[in-house]
Structures are given as structure tokens and as C-alpha cells.
Protein backbone atom coordinates (compact mmCIF):
# COMPACT_ATOMS: atom_id res chain seq x y z
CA UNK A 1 -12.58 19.19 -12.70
CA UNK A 2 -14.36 16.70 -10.24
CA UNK A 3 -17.13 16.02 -12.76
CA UNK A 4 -14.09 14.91 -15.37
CA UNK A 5 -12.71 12.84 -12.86
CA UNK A 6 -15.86 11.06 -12.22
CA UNK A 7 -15.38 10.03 -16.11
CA UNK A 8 -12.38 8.81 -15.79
CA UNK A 9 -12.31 7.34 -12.50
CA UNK A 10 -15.26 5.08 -13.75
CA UNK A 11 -13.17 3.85 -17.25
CA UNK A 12 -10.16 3.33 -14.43
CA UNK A 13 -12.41 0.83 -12.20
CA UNK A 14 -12.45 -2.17 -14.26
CA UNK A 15 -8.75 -1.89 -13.74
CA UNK A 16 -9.24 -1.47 -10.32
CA UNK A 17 -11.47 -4.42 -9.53
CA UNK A 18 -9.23 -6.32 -11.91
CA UNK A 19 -6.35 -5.49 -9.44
CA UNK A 20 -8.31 -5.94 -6.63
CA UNK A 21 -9.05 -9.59 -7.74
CA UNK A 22 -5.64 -10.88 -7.79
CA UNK A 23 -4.52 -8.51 -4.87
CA UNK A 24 -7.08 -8.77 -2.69
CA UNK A 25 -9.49 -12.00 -3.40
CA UNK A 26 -6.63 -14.44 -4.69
CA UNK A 27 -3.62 -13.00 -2.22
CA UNK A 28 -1.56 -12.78 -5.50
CA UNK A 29 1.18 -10.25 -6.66
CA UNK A 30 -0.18 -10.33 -10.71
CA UNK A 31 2.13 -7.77 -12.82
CA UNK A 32 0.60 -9.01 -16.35
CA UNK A 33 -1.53 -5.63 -15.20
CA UNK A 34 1.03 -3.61 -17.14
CA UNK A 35 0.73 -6.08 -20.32
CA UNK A 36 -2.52 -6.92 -20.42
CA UNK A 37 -3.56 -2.97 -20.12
CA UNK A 38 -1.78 -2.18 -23.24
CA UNK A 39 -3.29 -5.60 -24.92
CA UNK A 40 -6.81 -4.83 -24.40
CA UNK A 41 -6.29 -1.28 -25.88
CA UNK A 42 -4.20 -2.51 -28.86
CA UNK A 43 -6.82 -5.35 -30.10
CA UNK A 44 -9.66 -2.91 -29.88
CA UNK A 45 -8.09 -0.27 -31.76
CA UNK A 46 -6.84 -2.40 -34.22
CA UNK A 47 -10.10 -4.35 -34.71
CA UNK A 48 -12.12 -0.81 -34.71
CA UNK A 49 -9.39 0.08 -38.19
CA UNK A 50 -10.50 -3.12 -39.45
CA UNK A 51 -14.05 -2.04 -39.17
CA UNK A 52 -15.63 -3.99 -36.33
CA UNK A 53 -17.94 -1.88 -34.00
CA UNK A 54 -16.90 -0.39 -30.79
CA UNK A 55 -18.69 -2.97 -28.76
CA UNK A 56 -17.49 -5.90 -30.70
CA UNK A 57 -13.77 -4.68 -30.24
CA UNK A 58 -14.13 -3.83 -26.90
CA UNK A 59 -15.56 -7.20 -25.91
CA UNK A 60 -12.29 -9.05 -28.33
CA UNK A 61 -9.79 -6.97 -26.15
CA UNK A 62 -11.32 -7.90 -23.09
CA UNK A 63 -11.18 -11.85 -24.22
CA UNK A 64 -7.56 -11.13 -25.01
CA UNK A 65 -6.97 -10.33 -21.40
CA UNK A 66 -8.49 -13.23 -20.46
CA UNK A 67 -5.94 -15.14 -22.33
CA UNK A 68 -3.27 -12.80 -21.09
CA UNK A 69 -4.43 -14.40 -17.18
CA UNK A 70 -4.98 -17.81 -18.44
CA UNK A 71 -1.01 -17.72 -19.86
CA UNK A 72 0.20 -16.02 -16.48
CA UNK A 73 -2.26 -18.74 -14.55
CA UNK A 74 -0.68 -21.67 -16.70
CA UNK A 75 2.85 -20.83 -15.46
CA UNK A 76 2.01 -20.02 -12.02
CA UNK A 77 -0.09 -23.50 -11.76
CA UNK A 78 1.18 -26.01 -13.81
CA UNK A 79 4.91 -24.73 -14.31
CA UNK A 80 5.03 -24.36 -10.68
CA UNK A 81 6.25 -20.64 -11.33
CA UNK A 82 6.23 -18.01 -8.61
CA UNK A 83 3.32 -16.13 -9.55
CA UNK A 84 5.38 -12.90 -9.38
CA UNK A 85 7.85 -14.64 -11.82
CA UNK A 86 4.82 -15.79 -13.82
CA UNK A 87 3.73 -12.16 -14.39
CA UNK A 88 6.40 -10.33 -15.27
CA UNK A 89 7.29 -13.22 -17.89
CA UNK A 90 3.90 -12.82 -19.47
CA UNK A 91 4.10 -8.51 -19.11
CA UNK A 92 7.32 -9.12 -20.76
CA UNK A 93 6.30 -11.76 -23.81
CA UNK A 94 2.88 -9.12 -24.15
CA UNK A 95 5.02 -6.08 -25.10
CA UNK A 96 6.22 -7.89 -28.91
CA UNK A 97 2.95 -9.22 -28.41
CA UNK A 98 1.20 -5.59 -28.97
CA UNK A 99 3.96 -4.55 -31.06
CA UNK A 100 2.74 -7.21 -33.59
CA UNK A 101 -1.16 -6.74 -32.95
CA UNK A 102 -0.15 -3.06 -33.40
CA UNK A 103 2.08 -2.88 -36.18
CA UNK A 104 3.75 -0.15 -35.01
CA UNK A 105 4.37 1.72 -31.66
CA UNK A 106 1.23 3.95 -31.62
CA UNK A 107 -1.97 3.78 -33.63
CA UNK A 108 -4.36 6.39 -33.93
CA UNK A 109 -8.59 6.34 -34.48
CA UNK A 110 -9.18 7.69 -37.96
CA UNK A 111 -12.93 8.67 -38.01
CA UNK A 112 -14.14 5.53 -36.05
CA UNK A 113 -17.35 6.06 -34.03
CA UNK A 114 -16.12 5.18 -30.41
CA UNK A 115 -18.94 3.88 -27.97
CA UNK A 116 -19.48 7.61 -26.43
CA UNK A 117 -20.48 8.47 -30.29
CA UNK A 118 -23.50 6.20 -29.53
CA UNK A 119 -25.17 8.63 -27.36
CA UNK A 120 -26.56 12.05 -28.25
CA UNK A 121 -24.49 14.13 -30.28
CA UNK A 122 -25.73 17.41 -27.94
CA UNK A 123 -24.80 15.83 -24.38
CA UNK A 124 -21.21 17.43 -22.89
CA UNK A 125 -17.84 15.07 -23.43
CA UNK A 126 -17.60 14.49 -19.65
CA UNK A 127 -21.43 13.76 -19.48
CA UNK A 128 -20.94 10.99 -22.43
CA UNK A 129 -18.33 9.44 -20.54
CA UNK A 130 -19.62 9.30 -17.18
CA UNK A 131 -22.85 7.36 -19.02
CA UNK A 132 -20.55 4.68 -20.63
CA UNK A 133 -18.26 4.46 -18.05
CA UNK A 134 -20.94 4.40 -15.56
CA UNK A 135 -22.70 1.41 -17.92
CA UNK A 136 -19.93 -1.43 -18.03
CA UNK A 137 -18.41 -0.54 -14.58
CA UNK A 138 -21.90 -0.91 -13.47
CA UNK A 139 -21.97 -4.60 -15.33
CA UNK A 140 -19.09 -5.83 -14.39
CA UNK A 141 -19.84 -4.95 -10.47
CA UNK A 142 -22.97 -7.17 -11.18
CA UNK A 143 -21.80 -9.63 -12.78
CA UNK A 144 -19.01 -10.13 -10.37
CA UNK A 145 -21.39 -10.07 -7.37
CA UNK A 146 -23.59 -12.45 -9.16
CA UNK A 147 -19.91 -14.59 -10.02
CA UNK A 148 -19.03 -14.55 -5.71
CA UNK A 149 -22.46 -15.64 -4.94
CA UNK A 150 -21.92 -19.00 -6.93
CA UNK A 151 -20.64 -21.87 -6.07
CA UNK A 152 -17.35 -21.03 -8.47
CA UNK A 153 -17.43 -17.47 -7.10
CA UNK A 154 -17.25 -19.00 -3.16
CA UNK A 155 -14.73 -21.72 -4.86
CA UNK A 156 -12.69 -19.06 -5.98
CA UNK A 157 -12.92 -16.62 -2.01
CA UNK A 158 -11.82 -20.00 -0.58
CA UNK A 159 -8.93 -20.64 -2.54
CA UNK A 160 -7.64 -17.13 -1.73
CA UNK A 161 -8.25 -17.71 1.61
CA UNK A 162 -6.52 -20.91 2.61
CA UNK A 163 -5.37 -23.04 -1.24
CA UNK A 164 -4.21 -25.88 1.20
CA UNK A 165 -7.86 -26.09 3.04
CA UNK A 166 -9.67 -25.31 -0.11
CA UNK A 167 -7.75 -28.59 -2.01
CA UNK A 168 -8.18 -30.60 1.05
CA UNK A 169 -11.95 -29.95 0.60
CA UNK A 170 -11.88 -31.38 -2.68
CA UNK A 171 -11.70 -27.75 -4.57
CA UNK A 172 -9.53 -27.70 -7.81
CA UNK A 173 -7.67 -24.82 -6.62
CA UNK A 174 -4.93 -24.80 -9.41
CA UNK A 175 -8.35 -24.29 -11.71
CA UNK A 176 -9.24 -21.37 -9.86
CA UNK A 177 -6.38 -19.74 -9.64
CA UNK A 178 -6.45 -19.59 -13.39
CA UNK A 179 -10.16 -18.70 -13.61
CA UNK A 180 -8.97 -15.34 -11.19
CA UNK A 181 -6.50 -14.87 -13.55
CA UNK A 182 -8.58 -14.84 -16.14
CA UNK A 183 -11.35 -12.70 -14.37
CA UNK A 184 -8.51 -9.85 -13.31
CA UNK A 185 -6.76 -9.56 -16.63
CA UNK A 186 -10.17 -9.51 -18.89
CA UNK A 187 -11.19 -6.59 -16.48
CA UNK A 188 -7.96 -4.80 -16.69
CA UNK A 189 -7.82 -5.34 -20.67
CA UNK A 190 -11.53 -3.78 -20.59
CA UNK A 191 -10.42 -0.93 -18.70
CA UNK A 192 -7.67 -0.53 -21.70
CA UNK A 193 -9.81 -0.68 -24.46
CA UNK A 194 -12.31 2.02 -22.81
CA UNK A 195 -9.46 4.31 -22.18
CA UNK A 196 -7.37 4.17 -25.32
CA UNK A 197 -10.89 4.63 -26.87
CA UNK A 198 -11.55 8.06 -25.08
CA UNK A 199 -7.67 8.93 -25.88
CA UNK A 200 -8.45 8.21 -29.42
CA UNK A 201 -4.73 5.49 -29.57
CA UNK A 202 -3.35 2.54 -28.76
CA UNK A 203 0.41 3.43 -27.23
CA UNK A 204 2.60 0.46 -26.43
CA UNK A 205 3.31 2.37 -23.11
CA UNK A 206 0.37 3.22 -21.81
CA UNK A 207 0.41 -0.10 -19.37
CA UNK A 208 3.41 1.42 -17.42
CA UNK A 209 2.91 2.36 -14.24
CA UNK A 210 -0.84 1.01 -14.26
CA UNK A 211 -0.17 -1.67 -11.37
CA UNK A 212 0.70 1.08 -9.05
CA UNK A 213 -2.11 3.36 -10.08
CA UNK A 214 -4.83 0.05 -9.31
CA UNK A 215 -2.60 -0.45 -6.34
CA UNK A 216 -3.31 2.88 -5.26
CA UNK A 217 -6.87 3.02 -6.28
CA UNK A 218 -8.04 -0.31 -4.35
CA UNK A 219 -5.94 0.89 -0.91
CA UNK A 220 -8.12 4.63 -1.37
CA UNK A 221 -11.18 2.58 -1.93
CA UNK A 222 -10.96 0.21 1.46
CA UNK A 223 -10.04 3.69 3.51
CA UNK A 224 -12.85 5.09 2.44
CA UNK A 225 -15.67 2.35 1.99
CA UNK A 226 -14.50 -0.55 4.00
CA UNK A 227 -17.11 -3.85 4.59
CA UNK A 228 -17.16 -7.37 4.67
CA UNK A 229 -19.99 -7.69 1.64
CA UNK A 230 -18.91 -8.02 -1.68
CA UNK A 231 -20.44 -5.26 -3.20
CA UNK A 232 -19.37 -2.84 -1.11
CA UNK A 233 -16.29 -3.99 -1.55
CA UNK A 234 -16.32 -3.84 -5.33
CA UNK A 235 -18.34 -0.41 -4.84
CA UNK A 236 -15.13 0.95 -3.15
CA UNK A 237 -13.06 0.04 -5.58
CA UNK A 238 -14.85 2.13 -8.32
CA UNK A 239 -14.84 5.14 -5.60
CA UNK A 240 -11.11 4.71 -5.11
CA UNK A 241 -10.78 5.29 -8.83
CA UNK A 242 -12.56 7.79 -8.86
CA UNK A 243 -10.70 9.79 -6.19
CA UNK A 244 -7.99 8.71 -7.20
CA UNK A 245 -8.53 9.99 -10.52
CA UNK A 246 -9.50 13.57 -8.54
CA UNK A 247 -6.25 13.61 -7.07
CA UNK A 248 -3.93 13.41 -10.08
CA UNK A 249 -6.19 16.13 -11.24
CA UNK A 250 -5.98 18.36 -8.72
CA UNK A 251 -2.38 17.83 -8.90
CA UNK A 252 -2.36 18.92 -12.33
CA UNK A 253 -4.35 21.77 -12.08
CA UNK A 254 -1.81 23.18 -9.27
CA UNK A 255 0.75 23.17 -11.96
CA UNK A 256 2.14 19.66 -11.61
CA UNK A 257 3.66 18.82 -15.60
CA UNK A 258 2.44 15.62 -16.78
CA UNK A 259 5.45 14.39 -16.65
CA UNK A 260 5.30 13.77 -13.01
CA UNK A 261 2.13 12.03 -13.10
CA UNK A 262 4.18 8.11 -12.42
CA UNK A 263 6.30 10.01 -9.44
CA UNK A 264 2.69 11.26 -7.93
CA UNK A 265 1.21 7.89 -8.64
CA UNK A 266 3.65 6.04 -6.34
CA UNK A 267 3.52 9.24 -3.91
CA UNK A 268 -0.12 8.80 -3.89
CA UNK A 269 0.27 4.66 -2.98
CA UNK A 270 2.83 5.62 -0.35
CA UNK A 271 0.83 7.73 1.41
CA UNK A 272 -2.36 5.27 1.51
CA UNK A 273 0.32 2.93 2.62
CA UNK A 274 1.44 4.82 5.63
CA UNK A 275 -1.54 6.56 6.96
CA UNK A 276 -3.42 3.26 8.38
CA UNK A 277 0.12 2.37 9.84
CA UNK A 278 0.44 5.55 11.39
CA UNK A 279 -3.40 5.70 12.51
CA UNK A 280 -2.86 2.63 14.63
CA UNK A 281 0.35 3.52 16.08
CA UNK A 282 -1.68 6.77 17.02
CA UNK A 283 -4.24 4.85 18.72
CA UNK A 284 -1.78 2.77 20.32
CA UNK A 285 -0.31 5.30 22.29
CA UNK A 286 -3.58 6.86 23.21
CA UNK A 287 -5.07 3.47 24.26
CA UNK A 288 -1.78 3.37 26.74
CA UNK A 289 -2.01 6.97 27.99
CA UNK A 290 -5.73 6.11 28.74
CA UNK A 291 -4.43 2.83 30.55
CA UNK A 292 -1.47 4.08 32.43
CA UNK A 293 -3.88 7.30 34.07
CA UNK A 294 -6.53 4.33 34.75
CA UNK A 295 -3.74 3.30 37.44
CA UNK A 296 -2.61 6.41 38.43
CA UNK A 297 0.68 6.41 36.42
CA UNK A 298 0.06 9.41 34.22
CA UNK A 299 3.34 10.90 34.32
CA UNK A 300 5.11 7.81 33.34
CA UNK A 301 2.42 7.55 30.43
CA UNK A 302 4.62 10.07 28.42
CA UNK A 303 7.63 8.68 29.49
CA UNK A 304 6.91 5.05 28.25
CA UNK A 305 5.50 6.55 24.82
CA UNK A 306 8.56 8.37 23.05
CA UNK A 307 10.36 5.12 24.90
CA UNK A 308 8.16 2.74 22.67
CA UNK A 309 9.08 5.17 19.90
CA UNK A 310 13.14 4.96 20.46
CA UNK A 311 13.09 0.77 21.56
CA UNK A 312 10.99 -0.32 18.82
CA UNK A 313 12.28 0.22 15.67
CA UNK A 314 16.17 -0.83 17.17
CA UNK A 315 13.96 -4.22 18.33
CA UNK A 316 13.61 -4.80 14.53
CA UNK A 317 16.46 -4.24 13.40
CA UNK A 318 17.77 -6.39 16.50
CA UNK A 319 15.10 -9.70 15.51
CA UNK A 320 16.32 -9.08 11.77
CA UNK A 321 19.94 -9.72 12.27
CA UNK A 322 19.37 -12.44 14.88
CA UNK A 323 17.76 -14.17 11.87
């Protein structure tokens, strides 16, 4: 089970860092991730049936995502579009998009040799998968670290930073905001392509749900390898795939249909959500227990505790209608 995972997780990453571009890096909410998924699967597949290699197709659906962000990047820059706006427009126009690129609303592999069929015939499924996987996650990583150590790569942090700042240092920011467009969506189209491939079809569908799951993934990957370095960054972002990847399967294998495998997903991001909320609330309280006994006031410690507990959230609600 974990060793599958480890397969999948890694076909999942470029998805994740893709995400964790525009999330994380540009301080953008980018939904193309749910067209530009289903893209990048569709024009490899269909290229493959026309008879172009695995690695040729795989490289045209991940250019296709790049013009997926550049499209999304256009509106958002020089249409003056909320980006949010901007994505869901271009998720929306990609759908007829892969219907057309498609021909229909699922297309199968015939007998076309996939890129796990260029590795030994006797080596396991899972073992195949985790090689290839392991191989282009492990490019993109480095090419992406070599990318943030440029001067477009530091361009690119600064504009995600502060755009006002970066513009006001003479930084074209509007031209990299469309260059992290690009980026995300080429990664997240690469991630299709390598995972319609191991399905073995291109389904219009398949890009719902997939911003939550590299939602998800990136939030799992900071808990658990957190650092100011780019790689380890990007390095937690494949290990969040991959664990997240573990947990839908170890969901599955308690008896969880497939079916509920979108209502887990969102479960999943709620949780990662909640529990660094809830960890420094927790360490709130002890760091004003420890406080309060410092000056000898340990029995109102517990006292002013559950009273933060019952004032705090009525405060909210109390600022938000005085707004």
C-alpha cells in the first residue's frame, strides 16, 4: 500500500509544486488547476493515438499548460481581471477546449507503449512508476531550484512578495506574473499527462477536484518539512503528495467507496487547515498558564483561559458587524 502511494504521490507532485507556485510563491488563487489538469492529459493521449512517443507527448501537454497560464496570466495582467475571475474563465473556456482536442468525453490507450514500458519488462508496476515518477519530479525540482536562483527566478519571489516594491524597483511584474503562470500550469499539465498515462485515458473530468487535492498536498508538505530554502520547500511539496496520496489509500483500504474520495479530499484540506490554528491556540494558553503562575496567579490562570475561549469568538463577531 505505502510503496503504491510512493508511485503515485511522485506523478501527483508536479501538480503540487505547480499549485504551490501560484499559491505560495505568487500569493495567487489560480483555478485553471482544474483545466489545465485535464489539458495536459488530453493532448498527450491524443498525440500518443497519433503516434508520437510518450516523451514527445508528454513534453506537448506540458507546453499546452503553459499556454493554459499564459491565457489565465493575459487576463489577470493586461485585462485587469481578478485573478480568481481570470481562472475560472480559462478552467471554464478549457473544458470545450479538451472536448475538441479529445473528440469525445473519454479516450482510451490502444496498445501505446507509455513511458513506464521503457524500463524492464521484469521490474514490479509500482517499482516502474516510482522510477519515472521519481525521474521528472526529480527534474522539475532542479530545474526550478536552478529557475529561483536566477535573476528571473528572484524577479519572480519578489513580485510575490511585494508587486508594488518589485515595479517600483524597475521589475516588469505584470511579465512575471505571467511567466508563474506559465511555470504552475505547465507543471500541473505534466502531472496530467503522467497520470492519465498510468490510468491508460484521458477523462474530461479527471481535473475536478484537483485544486483541493494540491491544496491539500502543499499545506501536508509545509507541516511536515517546513524551511526557508527553496528546495526544501519544493522537497516538501513532493512529500506532501506523497502522504497525501497514503492517506486516500488508507482510506480506501478501510472500506471507504471511491466515490467518497472528493468528500475525503476536502476533509483531508480541512483538517491541515485547522490543526496549525488549533496548535497555536494550544500554545497560547499554555504560554499564559506559564505566565500567570510566574506571578503567583495560578488559580486565576484557568479562570482567564475558558474566559478567552467564551469572549473571543463573540469579539469577532462584535468587530464584524461594527464594520
Amino acid at each position: 500500500m505505502f510503496v503504491t502511494s510512493i508511485g503515485q504521490g511522485l506523478l501527483w507532485a508536479p501538480l503540487v509544486i505547480g499549485v504551490f507556485i501560484t499559491f505560495r510563491i505568487l500569493d495567487i488563487p489560480d483555478l485553471t488547476t482544474e483545466g489545465s489538469f485535464p489539458l495536459g492529459a488530453a493532448v498527450t493521449i491524443s498525440a500518443m493515438l497519433q503516434g508520437q512517443s510518450a516523451l514527445v507527448a508528454s513534453l506537448l501537454g506540458f507546453l499546452a499548460g503553459c499556454v493554459a497560464g499564459w491565457i489565465t496570466g493575459m487576463l489577470d495582467t493586461k485585462l485587469h481581471m481578478p485573478s480568481l475571475l481570470a481562472g475560472i474563465l480559462t478552467m471554464t473556456g478549457l473544458y470545450s477546449v479538451n472536448m475538441h482536442v479529445m473528440g469525445k468525453a473519454n479516450i482510451p490507450l490502444m496498445d501505446q507503449k507509455v513511458l513506464t514500458g521503457y524500463l524492464p519488462a521484469g521490474w514490479s508496476l509500482d517499482l516502474q512508476t516510482i522510477v519515472i515518477g521519481a525521474v521528472i519530479t526529480g527534474i522539475v525540482v532542479l530545474a526550478l531550484i536552478w529557475l529561483f536562483q536566477t535573476r528571473l527566478g528572484l524577479s519572480l519571489m519578489a513580485t510575490g512578495n511585494n508587486r508594488a516594491m518589485s515595479a517600483a524597483n524597475g521589475i516588469y511584474t505584470d511579465r512575471m506574473v505571467i511567466i508563474g503562470y506559465m511555470v504552475s500550469n505547465g507543471c500541473i499539465a505534466l502531472s496530467g499527462a503522467l497520470i492519465a498515462q498510468s490510468n491508460g485515458y484521458a477523462d474530461i473530468g479527471m481535473g475536478i477536484g484537483t485544486i483541493v487535492i494540491g491544496l491539500a498536498s502543499v499545506l501536508v508538505g509545509e507541516i511536515f518539512l517546513h524551511g526557508r530554502r527553496m528546495w526544501v520547500r519544493l522537497s516538501g511539496m513532493v512529500l506532501g503528495a506523497i502522504i497525501y496520496r497514503y492517506l486516500l489509500t488508507l482510506a480506501m483500504g478501510l472500506g471507504f467507496p471511491v466515490d467518497d474520495l472528493k468528500i475525503l479530499s476536502a476533509i483531508i484540506l480541512v483538517i491541515v487547515i485547522c490543526l496549525p490554528l488549533l496548535q497555536n491556540k494550544y500554545q497560547t494558553h499554555q504560554q499564559l498558564r506559564r505566565y500567570l503562575k510566574q506571578i503567583g496567579v495560578e488559580e486565576h490562570a484557568e479562570t482567564t483561559s475558558r474566559g478567552l475561549d467564551r469572549t473571543t469568538p463573540t469579539e469577532g463577531l462584535l468587530s464584524r458587524d461594527d464594520k
